[in-house]
C-alpha atoms as a PDB file:
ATOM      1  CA  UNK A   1       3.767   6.714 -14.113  1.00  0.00           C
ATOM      2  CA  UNK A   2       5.617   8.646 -11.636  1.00  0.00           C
ATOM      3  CA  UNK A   3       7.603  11.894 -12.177  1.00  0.00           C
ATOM      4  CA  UNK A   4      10.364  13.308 -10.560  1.00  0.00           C
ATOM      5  CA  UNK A   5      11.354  16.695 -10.681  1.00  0.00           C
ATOM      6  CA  UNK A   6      14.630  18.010  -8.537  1.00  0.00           C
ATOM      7  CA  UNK A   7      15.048  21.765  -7.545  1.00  0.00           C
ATOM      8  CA  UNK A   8      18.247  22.333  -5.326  1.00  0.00           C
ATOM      9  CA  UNK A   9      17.155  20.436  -2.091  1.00  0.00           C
ATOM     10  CA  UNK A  10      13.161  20.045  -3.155  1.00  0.00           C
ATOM     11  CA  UNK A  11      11.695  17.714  -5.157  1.00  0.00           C
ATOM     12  CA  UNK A  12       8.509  17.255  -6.440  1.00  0.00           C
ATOM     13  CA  UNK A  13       6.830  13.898  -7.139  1.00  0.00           C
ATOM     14  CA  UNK A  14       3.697  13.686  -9.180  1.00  0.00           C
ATOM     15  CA  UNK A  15       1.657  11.096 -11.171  1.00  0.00           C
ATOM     16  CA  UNK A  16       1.534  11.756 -14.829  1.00  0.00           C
ATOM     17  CA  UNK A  17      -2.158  10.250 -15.106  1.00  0.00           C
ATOM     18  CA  UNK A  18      -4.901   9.102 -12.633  1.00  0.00           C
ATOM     19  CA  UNK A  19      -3.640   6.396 -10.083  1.00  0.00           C
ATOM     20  CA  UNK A  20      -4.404   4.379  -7.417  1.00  0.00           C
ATOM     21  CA  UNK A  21      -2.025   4.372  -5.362  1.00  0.00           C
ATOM     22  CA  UNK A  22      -2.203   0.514  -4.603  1.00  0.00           C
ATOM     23  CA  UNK A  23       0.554  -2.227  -4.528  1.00  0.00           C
ATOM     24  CA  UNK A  24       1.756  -1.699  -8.038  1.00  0.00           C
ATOM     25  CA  UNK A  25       2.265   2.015  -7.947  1.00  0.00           C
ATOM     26  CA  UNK A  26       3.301   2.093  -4.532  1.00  0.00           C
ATOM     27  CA  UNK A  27       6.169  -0.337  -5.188  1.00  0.00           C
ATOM     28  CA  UNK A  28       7.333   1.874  -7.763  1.00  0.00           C
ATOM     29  CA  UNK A  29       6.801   5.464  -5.320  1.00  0.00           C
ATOM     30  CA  UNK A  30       8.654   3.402  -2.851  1.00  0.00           C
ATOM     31  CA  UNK A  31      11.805   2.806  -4.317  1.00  0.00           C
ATOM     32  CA  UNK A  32      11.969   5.564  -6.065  1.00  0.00           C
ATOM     33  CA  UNK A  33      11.465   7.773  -3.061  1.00  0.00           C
ATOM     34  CA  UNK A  34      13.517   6.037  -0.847  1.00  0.00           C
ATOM     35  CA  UNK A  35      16.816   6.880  -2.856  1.00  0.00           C
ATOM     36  CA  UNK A  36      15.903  10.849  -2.777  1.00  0.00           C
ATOM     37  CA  UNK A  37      15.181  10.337   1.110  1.00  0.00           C
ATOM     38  CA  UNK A  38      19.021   8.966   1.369  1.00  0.00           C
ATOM     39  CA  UNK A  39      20.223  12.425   1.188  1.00  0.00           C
ATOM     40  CA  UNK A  40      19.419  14.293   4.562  1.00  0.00           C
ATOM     41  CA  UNK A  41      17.526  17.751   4.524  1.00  0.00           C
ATOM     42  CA  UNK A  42      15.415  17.018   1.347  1.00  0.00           C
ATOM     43  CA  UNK A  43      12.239  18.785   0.776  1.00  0.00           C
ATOM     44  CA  UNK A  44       9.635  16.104  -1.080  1.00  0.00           C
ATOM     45  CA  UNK A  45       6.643  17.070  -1.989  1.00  0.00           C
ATOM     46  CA  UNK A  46       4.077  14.615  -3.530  1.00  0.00           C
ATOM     47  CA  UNK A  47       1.413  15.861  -5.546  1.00  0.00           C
ATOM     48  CA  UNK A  48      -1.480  13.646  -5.222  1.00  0.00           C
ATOM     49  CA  UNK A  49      -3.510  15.518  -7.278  1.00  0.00           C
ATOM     50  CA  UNK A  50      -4.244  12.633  -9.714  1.00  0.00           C
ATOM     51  CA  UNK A  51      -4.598   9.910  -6.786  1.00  0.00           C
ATOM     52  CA  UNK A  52      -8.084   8.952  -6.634  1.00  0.00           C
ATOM     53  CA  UNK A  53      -7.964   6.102  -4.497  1.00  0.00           C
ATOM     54  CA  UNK A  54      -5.129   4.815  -1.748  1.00  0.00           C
ATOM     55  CA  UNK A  55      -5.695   1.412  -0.080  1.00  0.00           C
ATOM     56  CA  UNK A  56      -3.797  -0.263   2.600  1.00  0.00           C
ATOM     57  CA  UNK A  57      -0.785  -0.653   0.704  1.00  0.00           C
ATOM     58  CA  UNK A  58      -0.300   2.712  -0.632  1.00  0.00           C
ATOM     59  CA  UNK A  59      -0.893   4.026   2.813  1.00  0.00           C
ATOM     60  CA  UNK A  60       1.555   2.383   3.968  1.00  0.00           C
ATOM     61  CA  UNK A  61       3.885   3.347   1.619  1.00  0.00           C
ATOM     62  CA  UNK A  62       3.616   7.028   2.525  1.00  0.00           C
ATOM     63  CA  UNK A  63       4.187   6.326   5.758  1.00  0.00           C
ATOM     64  CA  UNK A  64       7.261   4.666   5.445  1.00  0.00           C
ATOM     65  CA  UNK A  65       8.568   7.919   3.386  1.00  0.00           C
ATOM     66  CA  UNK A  66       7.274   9.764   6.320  1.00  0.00           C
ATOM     67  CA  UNK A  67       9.586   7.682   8.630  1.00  0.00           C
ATOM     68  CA  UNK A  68      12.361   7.588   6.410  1.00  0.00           C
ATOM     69  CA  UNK A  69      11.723  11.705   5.647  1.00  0.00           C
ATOM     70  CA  UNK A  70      12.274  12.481   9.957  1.00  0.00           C
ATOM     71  CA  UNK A  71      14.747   9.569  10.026  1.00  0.00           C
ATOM     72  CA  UNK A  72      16.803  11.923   7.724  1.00  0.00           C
ATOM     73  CA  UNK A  73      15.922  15.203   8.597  1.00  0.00           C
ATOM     74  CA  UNK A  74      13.848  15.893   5.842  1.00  0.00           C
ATOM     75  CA  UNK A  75      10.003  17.336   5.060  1.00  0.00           C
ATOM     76  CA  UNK A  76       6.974  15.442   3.727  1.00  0.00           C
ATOM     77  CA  UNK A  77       4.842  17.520   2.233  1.00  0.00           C
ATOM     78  CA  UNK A  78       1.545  16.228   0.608  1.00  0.00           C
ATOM     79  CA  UNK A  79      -0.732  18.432  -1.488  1.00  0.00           C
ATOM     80  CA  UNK A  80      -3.720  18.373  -4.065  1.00  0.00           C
ATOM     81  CA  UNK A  81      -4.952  15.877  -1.506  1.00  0.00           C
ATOM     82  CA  UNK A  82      -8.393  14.339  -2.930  1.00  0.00           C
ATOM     83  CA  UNK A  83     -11.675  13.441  -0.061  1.00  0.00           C
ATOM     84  CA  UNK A  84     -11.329   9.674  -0.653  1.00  0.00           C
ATOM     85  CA  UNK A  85      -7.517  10.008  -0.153  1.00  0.00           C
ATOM     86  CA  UNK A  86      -8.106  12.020   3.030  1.00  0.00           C
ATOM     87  CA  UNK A  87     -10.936   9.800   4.059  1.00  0.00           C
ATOM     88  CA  UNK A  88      -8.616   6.641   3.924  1.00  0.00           C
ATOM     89  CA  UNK A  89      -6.042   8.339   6.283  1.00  0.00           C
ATOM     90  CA  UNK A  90      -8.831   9.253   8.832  1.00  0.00           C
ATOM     91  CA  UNK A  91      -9.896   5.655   8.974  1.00  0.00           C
ATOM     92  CA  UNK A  92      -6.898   4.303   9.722  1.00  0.00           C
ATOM     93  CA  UNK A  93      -5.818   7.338  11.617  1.00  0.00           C
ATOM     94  CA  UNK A  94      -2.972   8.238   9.515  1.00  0.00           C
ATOM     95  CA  UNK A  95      -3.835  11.788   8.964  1.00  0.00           C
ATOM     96  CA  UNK A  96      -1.865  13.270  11.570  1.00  0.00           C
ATOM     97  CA  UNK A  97       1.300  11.808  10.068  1.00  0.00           C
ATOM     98  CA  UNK A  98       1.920  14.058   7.548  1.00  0.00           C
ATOM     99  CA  UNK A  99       2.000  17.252   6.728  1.00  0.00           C
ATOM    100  CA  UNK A 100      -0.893  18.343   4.006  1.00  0.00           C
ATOM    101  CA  UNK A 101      -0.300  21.850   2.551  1.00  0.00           C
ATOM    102  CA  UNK A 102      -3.139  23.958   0.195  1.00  0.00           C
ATOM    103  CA  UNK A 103      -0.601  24.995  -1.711  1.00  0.00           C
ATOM    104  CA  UNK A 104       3.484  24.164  -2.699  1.00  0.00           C
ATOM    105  CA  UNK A 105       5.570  26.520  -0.494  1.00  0.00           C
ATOM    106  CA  UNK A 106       7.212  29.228  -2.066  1.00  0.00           C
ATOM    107  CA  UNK A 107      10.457  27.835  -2.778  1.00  0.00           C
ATOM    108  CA  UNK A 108       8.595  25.130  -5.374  1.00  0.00           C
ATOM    109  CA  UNK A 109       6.457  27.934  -7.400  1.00  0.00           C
ATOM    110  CA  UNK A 110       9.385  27.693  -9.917  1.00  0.00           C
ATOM    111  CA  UNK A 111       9.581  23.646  -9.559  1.00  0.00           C
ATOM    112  CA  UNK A 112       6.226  23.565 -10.525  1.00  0.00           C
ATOM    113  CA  UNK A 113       6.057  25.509 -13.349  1.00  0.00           C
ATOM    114  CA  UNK A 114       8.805  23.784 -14.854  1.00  0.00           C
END
């Protein structure tokens, strides 16, 4: 299950449990993405922190949220970014797509904690 947490302009997506993000969970990301992305200069961060696995699907899912997040003016930011996840992005050459960050930027310490 995915959850959504808003902060001003920032919000923070996150998986509840441990996914794959395949064709059923990236149907649901998608669409529930894509109507935060409608408002120009949003900050989304996804936590894929409990993402083990991403196949082609999923992949391309994020990078349609990456297209829609410049479209609009807005940041991607992925973190908590697991090797396999990483390793799937490499092979396909996604990896310089997005923008991976250690940790949340400052603005989101208090989104997180919430």
């Amino acid at each position: 299950m995915i959850k959504i947490k808003v902060f001003k302009n920032t919000t923070l997506v996150s998986f509840d449990k441990k996914e794959n993000l395949d064709i059923q969970t990236s149907q649901d990301l998608k669409s529930r993405v894509m109507d935060i992305l409608k408002k120009p200069f949003t900050n989304l961060l996804v936590d894929l922190d409990k993402v083990e696995m991403v196949d082609d699907e999923g992949l391309n899912t994020l990078m349609a949220v990456q297209r829609l997040s410049e479209m609009n003016q807005s940041q991607l930011s992925l973190f908590n970014v697991k090797e396999n996840v990483l390793k799937s992005m490499k092979k396909h050459e996604l990896h310089n797509y997005f923008f991976f960050c250690d940790r949340p930027k400052p603005f989101s310490n208090d989104l997180l904690l919430v």
